[in-house]
Every structure is written in C-alpha cells, then in structure tokens.
N, C-alpha and C. Protein backbone atom coordinates (compact mmCIF):
# COMPACT_ATOMS: atom_id res chain seq x y z
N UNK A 1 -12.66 8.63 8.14
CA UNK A 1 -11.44 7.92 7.83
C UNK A 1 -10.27 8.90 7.82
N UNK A 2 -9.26 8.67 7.80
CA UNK A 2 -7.64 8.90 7.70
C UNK A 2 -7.10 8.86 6.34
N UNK A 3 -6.04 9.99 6.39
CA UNK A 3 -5.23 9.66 4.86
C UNK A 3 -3.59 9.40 5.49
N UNK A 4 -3.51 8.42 4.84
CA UNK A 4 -1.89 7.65 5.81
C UNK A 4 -0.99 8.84 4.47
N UNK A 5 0.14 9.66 5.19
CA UNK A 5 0.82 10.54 4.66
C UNK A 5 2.27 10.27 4.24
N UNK A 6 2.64 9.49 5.51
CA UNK A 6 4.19 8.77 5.01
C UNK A 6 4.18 7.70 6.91
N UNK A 7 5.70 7.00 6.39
CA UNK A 7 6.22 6.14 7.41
C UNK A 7 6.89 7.14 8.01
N UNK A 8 7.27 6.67 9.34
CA UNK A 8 8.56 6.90 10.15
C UNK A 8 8.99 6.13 11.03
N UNK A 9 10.37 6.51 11.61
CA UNK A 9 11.15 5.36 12.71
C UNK A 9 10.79 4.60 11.71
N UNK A 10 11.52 4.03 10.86
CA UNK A 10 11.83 3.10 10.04
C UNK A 10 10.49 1.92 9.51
N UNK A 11 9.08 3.02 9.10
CA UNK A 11 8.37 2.00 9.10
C UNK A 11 7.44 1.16 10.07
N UNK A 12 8.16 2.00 11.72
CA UNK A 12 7.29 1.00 12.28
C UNK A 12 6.41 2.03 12.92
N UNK A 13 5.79 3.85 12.78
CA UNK A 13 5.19 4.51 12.93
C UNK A 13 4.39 4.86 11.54
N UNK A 14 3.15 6.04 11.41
CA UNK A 14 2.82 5.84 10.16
C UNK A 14 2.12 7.46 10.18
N UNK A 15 2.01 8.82 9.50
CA UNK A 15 1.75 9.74 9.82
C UNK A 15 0.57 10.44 9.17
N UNK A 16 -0.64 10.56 9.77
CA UNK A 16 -1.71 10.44 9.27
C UNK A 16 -2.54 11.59 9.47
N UNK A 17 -3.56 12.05 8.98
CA UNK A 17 -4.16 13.03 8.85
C UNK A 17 -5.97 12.80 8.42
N UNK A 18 -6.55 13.44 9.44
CA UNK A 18 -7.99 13.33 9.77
C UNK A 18 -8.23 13.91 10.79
N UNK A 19 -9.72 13.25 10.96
CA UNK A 19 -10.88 12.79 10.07
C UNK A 19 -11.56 13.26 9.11
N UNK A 20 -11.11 12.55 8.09
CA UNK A 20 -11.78 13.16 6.78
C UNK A 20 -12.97 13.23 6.51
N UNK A 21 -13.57 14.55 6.61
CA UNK A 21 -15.39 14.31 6.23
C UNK A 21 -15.85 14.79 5.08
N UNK A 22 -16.92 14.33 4.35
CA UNK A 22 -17.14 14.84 3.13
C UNK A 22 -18.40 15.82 3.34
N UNK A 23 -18.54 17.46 2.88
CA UNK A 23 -17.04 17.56 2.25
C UNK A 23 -16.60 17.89 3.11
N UNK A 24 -15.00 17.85 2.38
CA UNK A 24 -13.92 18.08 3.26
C UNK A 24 -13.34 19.33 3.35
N UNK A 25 -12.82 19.24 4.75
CA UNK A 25 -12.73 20.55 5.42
C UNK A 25 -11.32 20.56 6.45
N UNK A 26 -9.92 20.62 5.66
CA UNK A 26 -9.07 20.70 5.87
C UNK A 26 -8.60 21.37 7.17
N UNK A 27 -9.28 22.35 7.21
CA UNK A 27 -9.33 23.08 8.37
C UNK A 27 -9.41 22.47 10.07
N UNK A 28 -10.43 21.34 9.79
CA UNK A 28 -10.88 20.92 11.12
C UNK A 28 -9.90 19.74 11.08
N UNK A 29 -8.75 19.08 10.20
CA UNK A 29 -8.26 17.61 9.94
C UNK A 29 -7.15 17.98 11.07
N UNK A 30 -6.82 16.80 11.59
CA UNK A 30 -5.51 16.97 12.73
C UNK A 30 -4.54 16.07 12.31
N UNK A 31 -2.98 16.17 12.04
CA UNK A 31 -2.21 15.09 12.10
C UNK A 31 -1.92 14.03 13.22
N UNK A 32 -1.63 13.13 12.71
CA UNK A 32 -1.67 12.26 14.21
C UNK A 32 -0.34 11.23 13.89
N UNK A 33 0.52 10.30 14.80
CA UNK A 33 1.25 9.43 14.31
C UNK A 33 0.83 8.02 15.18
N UNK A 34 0.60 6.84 14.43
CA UNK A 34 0.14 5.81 14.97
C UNK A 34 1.13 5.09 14.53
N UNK A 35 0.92 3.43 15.87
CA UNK A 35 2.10 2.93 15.59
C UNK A 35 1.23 2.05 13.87
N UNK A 36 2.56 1.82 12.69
CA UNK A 36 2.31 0.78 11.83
C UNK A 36 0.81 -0.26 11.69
N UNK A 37 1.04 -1.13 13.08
CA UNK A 37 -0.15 -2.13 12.95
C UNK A 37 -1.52 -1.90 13.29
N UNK A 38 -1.32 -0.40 13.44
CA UNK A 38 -3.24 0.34 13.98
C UNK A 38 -3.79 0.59 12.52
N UNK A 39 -2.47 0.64 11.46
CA UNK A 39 -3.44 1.14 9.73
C UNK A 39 -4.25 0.20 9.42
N UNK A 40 -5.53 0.42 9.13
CA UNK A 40 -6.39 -0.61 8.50
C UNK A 40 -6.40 0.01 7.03
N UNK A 41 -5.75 -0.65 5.90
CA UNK A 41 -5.75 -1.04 4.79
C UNK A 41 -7.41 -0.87 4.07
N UNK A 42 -7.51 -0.22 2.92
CA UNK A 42 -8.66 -0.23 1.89
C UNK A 42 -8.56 -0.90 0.82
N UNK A 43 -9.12 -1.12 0.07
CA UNK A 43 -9.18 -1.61 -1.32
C UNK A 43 -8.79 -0.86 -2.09
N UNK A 44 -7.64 -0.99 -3.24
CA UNK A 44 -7.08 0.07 -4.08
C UNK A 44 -5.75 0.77 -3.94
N UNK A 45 -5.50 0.89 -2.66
CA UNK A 45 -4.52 1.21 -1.86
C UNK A 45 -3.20 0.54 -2.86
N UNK A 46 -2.10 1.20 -3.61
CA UNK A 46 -1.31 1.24 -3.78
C UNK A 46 -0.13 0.10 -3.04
N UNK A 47 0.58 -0.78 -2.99
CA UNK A 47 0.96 -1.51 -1.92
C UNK A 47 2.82 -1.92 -2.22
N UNK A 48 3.37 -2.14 -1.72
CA UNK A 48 4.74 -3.33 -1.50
C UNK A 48 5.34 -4.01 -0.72
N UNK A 49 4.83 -5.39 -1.26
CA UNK A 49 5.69 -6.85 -0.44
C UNK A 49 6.81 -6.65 1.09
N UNK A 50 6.63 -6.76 1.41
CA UNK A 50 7.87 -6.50 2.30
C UNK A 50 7.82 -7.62 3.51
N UNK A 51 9.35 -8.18 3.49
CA UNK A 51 9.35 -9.36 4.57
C UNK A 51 8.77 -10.87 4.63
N UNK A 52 8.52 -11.37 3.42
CA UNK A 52 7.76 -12.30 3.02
C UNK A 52 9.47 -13.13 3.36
N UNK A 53 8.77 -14.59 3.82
CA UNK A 53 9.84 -15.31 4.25
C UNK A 53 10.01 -16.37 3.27
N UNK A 54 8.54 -16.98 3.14
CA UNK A 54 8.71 -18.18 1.75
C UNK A 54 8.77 -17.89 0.14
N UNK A 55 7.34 -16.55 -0.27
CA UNK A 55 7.54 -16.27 -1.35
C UNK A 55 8.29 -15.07 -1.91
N UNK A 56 9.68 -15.49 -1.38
CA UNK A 56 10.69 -14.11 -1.44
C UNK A 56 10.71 -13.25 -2.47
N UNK A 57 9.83 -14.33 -3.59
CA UNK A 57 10.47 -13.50 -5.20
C UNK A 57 9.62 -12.26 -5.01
N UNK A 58 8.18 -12.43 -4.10
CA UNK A 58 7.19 -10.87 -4.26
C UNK A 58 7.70 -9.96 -3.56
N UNK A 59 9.23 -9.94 -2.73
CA UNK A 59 9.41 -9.03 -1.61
C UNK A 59 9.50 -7.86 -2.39
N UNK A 60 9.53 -6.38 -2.23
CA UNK A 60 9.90 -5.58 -3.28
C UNK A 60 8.97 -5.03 -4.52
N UNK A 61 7.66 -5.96 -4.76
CA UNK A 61 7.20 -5.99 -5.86
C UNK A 61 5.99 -4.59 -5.58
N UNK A 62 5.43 -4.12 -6.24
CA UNK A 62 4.45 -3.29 -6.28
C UNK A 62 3.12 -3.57 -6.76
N UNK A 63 2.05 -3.56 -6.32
CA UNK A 63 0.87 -3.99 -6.78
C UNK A 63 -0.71 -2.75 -5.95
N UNK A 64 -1.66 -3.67 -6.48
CA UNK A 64 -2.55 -2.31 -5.89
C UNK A 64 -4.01 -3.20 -4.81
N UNK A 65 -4.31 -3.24 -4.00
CA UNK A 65 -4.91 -3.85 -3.04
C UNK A 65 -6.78 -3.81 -3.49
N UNK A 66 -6.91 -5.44 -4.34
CA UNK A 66 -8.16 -5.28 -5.14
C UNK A 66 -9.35 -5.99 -4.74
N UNK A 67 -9.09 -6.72 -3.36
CA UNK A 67 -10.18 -7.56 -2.20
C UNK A 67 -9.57 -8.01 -1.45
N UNK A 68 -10.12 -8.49 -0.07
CA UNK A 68 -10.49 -9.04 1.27
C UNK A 68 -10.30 -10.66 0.79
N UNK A 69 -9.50 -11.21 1.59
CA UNK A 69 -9.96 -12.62 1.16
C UNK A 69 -10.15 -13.17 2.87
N UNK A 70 -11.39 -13.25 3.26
CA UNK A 70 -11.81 -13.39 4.63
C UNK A 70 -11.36 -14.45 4.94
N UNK A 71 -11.73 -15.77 4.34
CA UNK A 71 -10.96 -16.99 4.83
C UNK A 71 -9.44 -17.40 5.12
N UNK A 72 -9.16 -16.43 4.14
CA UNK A 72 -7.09 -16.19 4.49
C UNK A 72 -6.78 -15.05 5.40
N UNK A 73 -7.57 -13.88 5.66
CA UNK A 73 -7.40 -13.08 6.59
C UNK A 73 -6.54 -12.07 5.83
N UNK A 74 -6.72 -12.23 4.88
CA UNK A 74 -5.49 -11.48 4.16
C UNK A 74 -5.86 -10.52 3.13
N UNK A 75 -5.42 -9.56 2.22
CA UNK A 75 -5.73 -9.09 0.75
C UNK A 75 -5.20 -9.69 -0.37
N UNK A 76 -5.83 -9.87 -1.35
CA UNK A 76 -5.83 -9.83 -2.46
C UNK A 76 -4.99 -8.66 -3.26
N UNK A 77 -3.54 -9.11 -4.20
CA UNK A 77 -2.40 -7.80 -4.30
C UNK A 77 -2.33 -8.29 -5.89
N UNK A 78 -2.94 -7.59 -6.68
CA UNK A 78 -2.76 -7.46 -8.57
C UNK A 78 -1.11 -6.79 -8.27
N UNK A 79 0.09 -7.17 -9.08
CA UNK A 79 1.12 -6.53 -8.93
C UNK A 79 1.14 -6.10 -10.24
N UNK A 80 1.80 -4.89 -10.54
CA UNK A 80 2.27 -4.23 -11.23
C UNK A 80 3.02 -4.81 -12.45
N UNK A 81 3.64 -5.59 -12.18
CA UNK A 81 4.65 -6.48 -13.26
C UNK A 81 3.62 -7.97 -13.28
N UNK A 82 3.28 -7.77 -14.39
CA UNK A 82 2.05 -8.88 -14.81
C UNK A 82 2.62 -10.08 -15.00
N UNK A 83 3.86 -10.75 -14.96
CA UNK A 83 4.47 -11.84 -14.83
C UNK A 83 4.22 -12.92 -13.59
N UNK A 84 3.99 -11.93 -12.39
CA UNK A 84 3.05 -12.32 -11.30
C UNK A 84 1.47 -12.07 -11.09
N UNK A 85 1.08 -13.78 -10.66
CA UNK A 85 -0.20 -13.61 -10.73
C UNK A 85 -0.74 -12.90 -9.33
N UNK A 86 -1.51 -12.86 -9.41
CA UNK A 86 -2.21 -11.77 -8.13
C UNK A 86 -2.31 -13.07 -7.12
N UNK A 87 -1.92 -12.62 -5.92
CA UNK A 87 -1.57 -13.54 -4.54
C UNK A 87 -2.05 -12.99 -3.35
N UNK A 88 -2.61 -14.17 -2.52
CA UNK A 88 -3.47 -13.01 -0.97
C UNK A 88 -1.72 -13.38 -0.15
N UNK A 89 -1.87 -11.78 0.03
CA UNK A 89 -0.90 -11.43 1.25
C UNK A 89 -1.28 -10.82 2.53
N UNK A 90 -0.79 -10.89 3.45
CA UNK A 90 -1.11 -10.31 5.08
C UNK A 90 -0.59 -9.20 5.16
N UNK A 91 -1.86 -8.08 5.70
CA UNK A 91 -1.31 -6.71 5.87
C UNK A 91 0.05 -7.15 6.53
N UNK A 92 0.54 -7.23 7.25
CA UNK A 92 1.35 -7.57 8.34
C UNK A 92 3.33 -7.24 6.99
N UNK A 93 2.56 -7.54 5.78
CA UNK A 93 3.67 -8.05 5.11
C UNK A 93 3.81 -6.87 4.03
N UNK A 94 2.58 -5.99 4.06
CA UNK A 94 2.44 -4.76 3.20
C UNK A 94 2.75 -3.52 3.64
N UNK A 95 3.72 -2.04 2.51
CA UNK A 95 3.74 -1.07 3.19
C UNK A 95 2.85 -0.19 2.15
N UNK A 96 2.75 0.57 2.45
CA UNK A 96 1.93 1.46 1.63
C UNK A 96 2.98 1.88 0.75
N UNK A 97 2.70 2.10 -0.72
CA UNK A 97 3.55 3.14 -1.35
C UNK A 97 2.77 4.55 -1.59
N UNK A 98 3.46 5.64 -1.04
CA UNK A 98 2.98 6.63 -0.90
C UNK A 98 3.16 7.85 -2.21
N UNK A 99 4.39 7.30 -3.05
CA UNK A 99 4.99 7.73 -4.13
C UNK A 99 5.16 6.79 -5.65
N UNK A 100 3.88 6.55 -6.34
CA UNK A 100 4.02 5.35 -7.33
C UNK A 100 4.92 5.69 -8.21
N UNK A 101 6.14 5.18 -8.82
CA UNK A 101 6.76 5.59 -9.72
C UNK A 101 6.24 4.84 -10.73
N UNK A 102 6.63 6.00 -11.68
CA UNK A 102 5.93 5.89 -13.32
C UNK A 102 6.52 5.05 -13.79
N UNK A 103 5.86 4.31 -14.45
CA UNK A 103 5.95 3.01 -15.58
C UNK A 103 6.98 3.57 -16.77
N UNK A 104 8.38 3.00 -16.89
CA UNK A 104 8.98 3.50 -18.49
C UNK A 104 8.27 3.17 -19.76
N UNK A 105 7.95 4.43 -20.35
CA UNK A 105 7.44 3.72 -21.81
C UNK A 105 8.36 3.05 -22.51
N UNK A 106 7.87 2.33 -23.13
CA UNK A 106 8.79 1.59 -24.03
C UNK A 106 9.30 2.16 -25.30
N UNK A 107 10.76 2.46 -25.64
CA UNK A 107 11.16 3.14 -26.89
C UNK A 107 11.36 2.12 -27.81
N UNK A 108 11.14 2.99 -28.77
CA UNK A 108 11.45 2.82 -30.42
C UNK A 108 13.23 2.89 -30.88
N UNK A 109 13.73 1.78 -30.90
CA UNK A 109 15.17 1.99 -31.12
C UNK A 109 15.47 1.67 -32.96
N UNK A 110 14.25 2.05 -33.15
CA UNK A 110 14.34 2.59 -34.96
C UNK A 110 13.90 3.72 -34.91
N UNK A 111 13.69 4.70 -33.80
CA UNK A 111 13.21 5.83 -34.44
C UNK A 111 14.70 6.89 -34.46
C-alpha cells in the first residue's frame, strides 16, 4: 500500500509515497503523484465533505472513515461534531485531511 502525503493542482493530483512493506524500509519507498480519483480510501482515514450538492450542511465537516457501505457504493463518515449523525458519502465527495486540527478544550470562565 501507499501513504497519500498531501494534494496538489488544487486537489485534483494527490502525492504519495510507497510501497509500503512491513517492515518498513524507507529506503526502497518512491514518491509518486497520481491523479485524485486513482486514491482508494481505507477505513479510519481521517476525511472532509467536499462538494456535496443536496446535503450542503456536511460540506466542510470533518469526520473519520468507519465502513464500506457496498449497497450505496459509498463510506460510512462518523463526523467530528456529534450533532451530525454518521452518513454514507461517495469517495468522489471526500478529501483526505492530512493535518487534523485539535479539538478546543473547553474553559472554565470561573477559574
């Protein structure tokens, strides 16, 4: 397998690095750039909405990629902000987040 490293050309290239073998052996890994729609997606994978036409409110949202839903063709996306329930979306509509930003703790405005 591949470790997807970042986007480029705006997203529609993707810059990757492999084949990863266990163990791993950095040495022999090659970078490579593929276009966007060659990434095949894992389970767990970090994710955000992007380009959704009907359920606009998830565009933007962050979540983490937690099953296959074969009959929809799609994944299964737990988001981050628990106000949304977990929804199958189409790779097609997901980018990787490569940089998760940290959750604000919540302060004490009596302390």
């Amino acid at each position: 397998h591949f470790e997807a490293l970042r986007y480029t050309k705006a997203g529609r290239e993707c810059v990757v690095r492999g084949p990863i073998v266990q163990p791993r052996d950095e040495d022999s890994e090659q970078t490579y750039i593929i276009p966007t729609e060659q990434l095949v997606f894992g389970i767990g994978i970090p994710v955000v909405v992007t380009g959704l036409r009907y359920s606009t409110s998830l565009n933007g949202k962050i979540g983490d990629l937690r099953s296959w839903v074969e009959e929809a063709g799609c994944f299964m996306v737990h988001f981050e902000d628990e106000k949304f329930a977990p929804r199958p979306v189409r790779q097609e509509y997901l980018k990787i987040v490569f940089e998760v930003p940290e959750l604000e703790e919540a302060t004490d405005s009596t302390a």
